[in-house]
PDB file of N, CA and C in Angstrom:
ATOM      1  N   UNK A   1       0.860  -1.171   0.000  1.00  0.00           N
ATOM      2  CA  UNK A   1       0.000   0.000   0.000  1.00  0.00           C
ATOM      3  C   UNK A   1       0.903   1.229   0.000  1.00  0.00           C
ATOM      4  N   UNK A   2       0.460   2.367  -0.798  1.00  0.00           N
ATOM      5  CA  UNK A   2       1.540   3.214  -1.054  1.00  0.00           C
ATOM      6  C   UNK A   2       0.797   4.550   0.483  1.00  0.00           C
ATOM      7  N   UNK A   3       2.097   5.071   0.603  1.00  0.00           N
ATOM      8  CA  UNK A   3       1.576   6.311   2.121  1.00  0.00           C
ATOM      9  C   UNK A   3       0.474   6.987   1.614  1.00  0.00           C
ATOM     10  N   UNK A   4       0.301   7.225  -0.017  1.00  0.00           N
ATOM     11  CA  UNK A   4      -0.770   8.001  -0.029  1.00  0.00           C
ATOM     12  C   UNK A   4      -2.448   7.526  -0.154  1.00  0.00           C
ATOM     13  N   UNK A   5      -2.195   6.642   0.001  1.00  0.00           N
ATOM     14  CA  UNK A   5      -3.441   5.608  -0.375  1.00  0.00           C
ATOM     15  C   UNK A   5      -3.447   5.337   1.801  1.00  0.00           C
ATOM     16  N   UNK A   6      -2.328   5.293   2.569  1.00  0.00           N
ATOM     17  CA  UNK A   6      -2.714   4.884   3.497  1.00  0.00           C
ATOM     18  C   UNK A   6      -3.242   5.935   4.313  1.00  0.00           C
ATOM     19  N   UNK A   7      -2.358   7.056   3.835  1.00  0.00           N
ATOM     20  CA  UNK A   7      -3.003   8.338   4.707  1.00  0.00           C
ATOM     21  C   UNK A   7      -4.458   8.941   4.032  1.00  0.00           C
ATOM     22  N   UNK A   8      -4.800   8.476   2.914  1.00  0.00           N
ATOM     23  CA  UNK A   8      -6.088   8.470   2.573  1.00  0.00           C
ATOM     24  C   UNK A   8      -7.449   8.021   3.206  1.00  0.00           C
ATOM     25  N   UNK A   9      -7.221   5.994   3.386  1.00  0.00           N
ATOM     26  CA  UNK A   9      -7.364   5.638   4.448  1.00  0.00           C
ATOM     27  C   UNK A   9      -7.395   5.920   5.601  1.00  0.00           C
ATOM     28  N   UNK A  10      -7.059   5.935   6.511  1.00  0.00           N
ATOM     29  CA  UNK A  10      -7.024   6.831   7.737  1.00  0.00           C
ATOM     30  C   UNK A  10      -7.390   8.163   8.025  1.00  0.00           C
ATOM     31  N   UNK A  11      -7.626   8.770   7.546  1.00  0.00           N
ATOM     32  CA  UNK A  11      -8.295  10.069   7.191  1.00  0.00           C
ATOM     33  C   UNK A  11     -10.144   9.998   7.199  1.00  0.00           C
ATOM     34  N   UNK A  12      -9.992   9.216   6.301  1.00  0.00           N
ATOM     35  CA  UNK A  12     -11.449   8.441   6.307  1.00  0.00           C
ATOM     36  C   UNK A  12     -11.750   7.584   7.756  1.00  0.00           C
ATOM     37  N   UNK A  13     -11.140   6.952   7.857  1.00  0.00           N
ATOM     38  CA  UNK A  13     -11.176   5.907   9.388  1.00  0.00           C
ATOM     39  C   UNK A  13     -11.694   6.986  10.757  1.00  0.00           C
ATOM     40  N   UNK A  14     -10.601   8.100  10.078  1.00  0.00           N
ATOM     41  CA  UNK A  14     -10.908   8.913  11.478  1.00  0.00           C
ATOM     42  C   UNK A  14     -11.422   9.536  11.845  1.00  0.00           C
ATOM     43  N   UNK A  15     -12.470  10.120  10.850  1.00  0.00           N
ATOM     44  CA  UNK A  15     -13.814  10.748  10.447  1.00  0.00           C
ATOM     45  C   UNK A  15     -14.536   9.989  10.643  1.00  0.00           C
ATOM     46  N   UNK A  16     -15.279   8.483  10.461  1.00  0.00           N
ATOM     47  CA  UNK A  16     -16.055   7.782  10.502  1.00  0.00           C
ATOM     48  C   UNK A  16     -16.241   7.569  12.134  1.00  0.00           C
ATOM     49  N   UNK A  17     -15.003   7.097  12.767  1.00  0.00           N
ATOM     50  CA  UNK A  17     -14.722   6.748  14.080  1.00  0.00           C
ATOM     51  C   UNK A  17     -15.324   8.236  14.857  1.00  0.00           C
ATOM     52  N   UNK A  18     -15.172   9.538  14.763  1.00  0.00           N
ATOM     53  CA  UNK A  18     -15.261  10.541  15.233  1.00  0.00           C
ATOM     54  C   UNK A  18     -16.863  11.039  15.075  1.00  0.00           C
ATOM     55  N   UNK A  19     -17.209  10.500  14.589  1.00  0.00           N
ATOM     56  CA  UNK A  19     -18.925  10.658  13.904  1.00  0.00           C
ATOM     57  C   UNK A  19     -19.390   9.653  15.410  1.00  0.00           C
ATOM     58  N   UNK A  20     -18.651   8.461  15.225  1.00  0.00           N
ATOM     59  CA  UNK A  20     -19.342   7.567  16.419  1.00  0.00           C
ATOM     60  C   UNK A  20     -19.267   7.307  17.641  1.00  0.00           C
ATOM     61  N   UNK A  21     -18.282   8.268  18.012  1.00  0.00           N
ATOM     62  CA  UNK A  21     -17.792   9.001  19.329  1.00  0.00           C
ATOM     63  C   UNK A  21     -18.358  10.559  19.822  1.00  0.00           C
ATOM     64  N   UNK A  22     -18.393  10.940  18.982  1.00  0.00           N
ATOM     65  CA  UNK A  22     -19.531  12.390  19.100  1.00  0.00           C
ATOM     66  C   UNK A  22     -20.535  12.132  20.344  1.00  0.00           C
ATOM     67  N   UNK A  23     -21.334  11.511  20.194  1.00  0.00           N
ATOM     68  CA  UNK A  23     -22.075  11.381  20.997  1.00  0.00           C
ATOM     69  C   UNK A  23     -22.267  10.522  22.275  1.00  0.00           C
ATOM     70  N   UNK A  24     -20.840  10.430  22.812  1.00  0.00           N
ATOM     71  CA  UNK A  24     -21.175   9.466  24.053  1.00  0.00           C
ATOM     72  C   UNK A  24     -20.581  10.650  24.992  1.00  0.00           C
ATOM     73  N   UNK A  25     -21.320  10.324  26.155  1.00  0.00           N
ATOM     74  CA  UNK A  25     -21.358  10.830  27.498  1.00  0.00           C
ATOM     75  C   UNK A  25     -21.639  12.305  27.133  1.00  0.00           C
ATOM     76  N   UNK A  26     -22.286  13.012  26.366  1.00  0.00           N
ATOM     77  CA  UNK A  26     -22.860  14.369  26.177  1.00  0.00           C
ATOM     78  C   UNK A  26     -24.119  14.775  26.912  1.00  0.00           C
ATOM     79  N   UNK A  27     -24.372  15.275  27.696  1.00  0.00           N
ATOM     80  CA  UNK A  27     -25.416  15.343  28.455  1.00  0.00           C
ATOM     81  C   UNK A  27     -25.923  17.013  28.231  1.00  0.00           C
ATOM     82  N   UNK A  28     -27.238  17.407  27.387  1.00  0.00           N
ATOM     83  CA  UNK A  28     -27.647  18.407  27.589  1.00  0.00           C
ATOM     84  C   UNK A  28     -27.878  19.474  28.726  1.00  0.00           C
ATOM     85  N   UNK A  29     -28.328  20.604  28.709  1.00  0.00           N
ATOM     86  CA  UNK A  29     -28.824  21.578  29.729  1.00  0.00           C
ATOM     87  C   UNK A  29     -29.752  21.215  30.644  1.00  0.00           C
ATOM     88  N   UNK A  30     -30.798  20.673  29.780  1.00  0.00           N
ATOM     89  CA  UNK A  30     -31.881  19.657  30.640  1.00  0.00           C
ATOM     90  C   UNK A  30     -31.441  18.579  31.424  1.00  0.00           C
ATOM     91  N   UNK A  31     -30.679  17.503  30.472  1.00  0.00           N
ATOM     92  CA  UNK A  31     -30.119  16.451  31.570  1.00  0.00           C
ATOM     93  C   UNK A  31     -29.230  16.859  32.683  1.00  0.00           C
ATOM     94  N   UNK A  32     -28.188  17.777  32.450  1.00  0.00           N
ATOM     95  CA  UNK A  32     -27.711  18.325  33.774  1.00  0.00           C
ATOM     96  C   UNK A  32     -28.352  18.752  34.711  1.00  0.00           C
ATOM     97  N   UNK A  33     -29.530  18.940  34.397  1.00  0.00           N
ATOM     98  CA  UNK A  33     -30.143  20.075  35.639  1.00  0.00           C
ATOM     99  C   UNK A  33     -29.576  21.536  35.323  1.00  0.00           C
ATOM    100  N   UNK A  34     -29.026  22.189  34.455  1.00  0.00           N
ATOM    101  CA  UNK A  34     -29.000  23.744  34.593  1.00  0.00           C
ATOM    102  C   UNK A  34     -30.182  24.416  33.802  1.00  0.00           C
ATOM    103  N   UNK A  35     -29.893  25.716  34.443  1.00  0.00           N
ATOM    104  CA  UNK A  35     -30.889  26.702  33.432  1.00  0.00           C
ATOM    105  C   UNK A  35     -30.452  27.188  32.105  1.00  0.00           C
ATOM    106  N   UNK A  36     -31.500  27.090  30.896  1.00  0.00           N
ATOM    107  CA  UNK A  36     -30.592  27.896  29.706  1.00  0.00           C
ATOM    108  C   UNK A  36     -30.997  29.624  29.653  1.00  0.00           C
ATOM    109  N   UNK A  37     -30.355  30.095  29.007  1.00  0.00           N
ATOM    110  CA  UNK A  37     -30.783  31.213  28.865  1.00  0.00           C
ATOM    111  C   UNK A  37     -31.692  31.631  27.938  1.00  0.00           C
ATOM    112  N   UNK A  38     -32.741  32.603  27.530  1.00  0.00           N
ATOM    113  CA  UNK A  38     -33.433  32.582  26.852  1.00  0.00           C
ATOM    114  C   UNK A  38     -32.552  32.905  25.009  1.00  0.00           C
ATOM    115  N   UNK A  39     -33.084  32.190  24.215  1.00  0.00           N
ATOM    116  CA  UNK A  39     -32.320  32.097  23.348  1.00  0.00           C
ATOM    117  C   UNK A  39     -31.620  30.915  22.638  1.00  0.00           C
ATOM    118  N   UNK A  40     -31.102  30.483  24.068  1.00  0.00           N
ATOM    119  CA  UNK A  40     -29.912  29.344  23.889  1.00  0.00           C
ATOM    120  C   UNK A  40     -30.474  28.133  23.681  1.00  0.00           C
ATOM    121  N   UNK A  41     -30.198  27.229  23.006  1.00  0.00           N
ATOM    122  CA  UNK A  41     -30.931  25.688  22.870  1.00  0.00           C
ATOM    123  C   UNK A  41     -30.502  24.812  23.609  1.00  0.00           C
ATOM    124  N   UNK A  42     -31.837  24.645  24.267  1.00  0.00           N
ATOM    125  CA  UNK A  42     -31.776  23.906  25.616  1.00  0.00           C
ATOM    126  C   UNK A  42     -31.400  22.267  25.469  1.00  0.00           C
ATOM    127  N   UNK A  43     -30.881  21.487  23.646  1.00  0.00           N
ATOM    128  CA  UNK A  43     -30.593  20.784  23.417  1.00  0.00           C
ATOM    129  C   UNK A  43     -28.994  20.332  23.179  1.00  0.00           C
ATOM    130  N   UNK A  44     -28.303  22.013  23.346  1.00  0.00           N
ATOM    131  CA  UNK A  44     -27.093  21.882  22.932  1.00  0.00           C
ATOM    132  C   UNK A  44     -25.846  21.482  24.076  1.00  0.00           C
ATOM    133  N   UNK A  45     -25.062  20.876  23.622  1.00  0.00           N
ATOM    134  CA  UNK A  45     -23.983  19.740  25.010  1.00  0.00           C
ATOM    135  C   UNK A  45     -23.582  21.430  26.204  1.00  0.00           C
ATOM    136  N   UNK A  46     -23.204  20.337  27.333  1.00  0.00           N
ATOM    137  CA  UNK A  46     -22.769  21.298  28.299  1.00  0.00           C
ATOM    138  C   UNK A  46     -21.481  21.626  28.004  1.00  0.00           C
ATOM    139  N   UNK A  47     -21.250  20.128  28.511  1.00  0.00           N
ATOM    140  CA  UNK A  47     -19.352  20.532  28.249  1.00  0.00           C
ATOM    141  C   UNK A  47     -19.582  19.183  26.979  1.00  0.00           C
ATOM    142  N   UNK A  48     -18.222  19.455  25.702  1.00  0.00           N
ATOM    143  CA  UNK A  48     -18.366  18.759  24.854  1.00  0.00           C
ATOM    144  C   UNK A  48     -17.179  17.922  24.911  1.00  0.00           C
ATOM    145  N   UNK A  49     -16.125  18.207  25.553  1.00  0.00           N
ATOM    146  CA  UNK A  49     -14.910  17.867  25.219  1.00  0.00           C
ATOM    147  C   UNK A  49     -14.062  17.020  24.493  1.00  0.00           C
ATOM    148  N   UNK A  50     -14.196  18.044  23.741  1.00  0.00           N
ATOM    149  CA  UNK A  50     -13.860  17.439  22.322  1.00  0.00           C
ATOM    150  C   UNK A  50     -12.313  16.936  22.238  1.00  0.00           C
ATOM    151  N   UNK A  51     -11.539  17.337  23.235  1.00  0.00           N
ATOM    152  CA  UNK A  51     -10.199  17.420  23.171  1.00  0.00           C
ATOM    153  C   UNK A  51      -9.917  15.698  23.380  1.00  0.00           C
ATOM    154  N   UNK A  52     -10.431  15.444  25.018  1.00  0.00           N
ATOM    155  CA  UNK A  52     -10.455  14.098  24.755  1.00  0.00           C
ATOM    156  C   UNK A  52     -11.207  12.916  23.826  1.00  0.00           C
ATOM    157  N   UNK A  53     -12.346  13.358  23.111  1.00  0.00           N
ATOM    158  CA  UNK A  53     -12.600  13.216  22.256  1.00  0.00           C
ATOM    159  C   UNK A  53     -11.932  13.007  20.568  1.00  0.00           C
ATOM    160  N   UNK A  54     -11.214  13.743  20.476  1.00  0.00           N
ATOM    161  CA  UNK A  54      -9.735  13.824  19.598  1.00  0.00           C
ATOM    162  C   UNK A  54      -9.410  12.958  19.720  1.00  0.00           C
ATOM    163  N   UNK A  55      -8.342  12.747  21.282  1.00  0.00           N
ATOM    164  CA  UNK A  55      -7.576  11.540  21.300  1.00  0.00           C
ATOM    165  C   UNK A  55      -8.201   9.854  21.168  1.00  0.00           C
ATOM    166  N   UNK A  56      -9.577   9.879  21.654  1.00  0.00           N
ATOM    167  CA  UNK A  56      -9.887   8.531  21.468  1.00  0.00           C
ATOM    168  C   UNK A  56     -10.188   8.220  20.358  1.00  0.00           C
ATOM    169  N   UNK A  57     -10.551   9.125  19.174  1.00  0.00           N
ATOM    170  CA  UNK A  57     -10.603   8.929  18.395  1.00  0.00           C
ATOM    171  C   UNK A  57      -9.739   8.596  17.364  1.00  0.00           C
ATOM    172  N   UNK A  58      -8.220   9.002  17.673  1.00  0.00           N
ATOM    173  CA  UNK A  58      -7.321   9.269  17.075  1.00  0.00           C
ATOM    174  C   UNK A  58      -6.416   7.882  18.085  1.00  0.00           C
ATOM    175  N   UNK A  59      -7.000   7.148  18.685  1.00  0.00           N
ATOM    176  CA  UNK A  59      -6.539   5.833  19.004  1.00  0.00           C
ATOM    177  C   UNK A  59      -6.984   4.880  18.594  1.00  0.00           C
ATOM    178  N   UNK A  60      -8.859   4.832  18.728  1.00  0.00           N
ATOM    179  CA  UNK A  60      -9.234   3.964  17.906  1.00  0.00           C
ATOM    180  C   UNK A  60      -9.363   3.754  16.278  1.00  0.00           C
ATOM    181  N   UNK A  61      -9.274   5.075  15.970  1.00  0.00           N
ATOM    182  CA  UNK A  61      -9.304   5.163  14.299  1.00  0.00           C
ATOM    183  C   UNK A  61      -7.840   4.431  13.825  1.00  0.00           C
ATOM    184  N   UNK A  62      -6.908   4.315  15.097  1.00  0.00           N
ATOM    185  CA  UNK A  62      -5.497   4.058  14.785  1.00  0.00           C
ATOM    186  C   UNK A  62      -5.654   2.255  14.567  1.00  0.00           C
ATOM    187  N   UNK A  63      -6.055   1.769  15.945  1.00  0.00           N
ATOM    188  CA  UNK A  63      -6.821   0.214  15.675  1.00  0.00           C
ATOM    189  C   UNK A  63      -7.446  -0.306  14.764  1.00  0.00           C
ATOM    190  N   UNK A  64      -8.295   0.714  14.259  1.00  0.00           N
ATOM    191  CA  UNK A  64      -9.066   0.170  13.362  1.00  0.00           C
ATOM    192  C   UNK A  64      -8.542   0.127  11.925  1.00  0.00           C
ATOM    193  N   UNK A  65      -7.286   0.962  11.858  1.00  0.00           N
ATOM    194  CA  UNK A  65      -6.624   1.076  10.707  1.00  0.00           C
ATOM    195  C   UNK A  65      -5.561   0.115  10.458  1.00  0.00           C
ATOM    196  N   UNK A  66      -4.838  -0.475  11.799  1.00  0.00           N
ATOM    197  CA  UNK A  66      -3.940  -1.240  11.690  1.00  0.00           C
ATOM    198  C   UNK A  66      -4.929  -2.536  11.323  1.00  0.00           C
ATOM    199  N   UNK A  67      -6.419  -3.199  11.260  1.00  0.00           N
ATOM    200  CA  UNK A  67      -6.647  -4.114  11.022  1.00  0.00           C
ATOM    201  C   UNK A  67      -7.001  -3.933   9.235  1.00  0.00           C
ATOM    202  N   UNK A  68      -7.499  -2.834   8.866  1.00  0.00           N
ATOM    203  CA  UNK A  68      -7.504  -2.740   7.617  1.00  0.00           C
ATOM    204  C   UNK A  68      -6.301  -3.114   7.203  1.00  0.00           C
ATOM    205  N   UNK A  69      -5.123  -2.521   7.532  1.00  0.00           N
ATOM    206  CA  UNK A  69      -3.639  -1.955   6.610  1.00  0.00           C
ATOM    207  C   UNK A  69      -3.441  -3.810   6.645  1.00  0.00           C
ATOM    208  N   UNK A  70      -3.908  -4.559   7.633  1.00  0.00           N
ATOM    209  CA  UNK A  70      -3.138  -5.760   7.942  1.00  0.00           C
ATOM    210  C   UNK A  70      -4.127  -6.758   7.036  1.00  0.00           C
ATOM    211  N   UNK A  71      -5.317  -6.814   6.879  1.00  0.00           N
ATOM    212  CA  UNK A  71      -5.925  -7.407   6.117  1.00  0.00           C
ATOM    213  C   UNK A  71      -5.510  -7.170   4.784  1.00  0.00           C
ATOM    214  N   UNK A  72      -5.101  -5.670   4.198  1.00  0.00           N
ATOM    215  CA  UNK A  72      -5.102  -5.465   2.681  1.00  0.00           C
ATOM    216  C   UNK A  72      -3.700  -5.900   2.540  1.00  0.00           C
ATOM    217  N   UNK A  73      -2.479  -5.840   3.239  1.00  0.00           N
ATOM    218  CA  UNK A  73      -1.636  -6.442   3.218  1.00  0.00           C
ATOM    219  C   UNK A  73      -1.441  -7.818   3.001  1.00  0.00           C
ATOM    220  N   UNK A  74      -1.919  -8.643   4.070  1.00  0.00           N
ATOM    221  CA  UNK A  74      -1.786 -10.126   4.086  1.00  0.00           C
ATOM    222  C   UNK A  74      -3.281 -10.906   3.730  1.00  0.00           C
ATOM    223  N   UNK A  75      -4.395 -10.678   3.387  1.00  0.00           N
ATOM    224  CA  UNK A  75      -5.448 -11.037   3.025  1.00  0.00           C
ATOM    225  C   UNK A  75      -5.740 -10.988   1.172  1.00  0.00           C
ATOM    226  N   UNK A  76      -5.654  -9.554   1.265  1.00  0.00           N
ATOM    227  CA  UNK A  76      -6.298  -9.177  -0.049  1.00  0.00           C
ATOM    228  C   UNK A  76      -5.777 -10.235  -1.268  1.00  0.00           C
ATOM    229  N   UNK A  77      -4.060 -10.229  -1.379  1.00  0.00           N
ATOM    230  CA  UNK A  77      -3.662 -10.850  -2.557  1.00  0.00           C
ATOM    231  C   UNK A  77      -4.014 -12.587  -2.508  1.00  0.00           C
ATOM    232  N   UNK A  78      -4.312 -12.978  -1.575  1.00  0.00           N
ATOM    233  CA  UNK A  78      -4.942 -14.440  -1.397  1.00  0.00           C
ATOM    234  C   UNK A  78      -6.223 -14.644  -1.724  1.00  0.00           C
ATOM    235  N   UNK A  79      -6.795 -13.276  -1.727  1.00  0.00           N
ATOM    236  CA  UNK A  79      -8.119 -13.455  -2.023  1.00  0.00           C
ATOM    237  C   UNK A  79      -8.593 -12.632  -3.642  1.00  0.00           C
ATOM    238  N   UNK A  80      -8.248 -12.005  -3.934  1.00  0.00           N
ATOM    239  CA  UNK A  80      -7.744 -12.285  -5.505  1.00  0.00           C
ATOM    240  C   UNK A  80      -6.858 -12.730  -6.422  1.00  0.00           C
ATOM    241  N   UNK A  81      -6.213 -13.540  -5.905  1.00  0.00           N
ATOM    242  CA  UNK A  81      -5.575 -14.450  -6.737  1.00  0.00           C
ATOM    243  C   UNK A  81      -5.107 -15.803  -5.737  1.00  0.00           C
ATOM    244  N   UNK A  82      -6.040 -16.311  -5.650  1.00  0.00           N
ATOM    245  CA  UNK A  82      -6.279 -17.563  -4.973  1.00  0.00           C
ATOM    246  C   UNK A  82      -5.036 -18.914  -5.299  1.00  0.00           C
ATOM    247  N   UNK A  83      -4.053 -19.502  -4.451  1.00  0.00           N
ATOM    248  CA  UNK A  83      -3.385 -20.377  -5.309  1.00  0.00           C
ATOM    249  C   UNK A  83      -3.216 -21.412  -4.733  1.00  0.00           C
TER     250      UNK A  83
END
């Protein structure tokens, strides 16, 4: 696999992974118990923290890439061209 095809890959991985991490442990204004202000959407996260959010994402997108990179490596050519 050439770097640009892998950092292609992974790029993608880590966007997908980050879509499905978004939403854990986010707890609205309502679910906290605070008040919003008038205006503000009483649906939008308290704290989002995205930072650690980043990193898990940017660990598991890493896992999930080493099983791709390792399948297209040692899988793929066995499985199109069978011998």
């Amino acid at each position: 696999m050439k770097i640009g095809t892998a950092i292609a890959i992974y790029f993608v991985v880590w966007w997908i992974v980050l879509f499905a991490i978004l939403p854990l442990g986010v707890k609205n204004a309502h679910e906290a118990g605070e008040t919003t202000l008038e205006g503000n959407e009483p649906g939008a996260p308290v704290k989002h923290q995205m930072g650690k959010k980043a990193l898990i994402t940017t660990v598991v997108a890493a896992i999930v890439f080493a099983i791709i990179y390792y399948s297209i490596q040692y899988f793929w050519p066995w499985i199109v061209d069978p011998k």
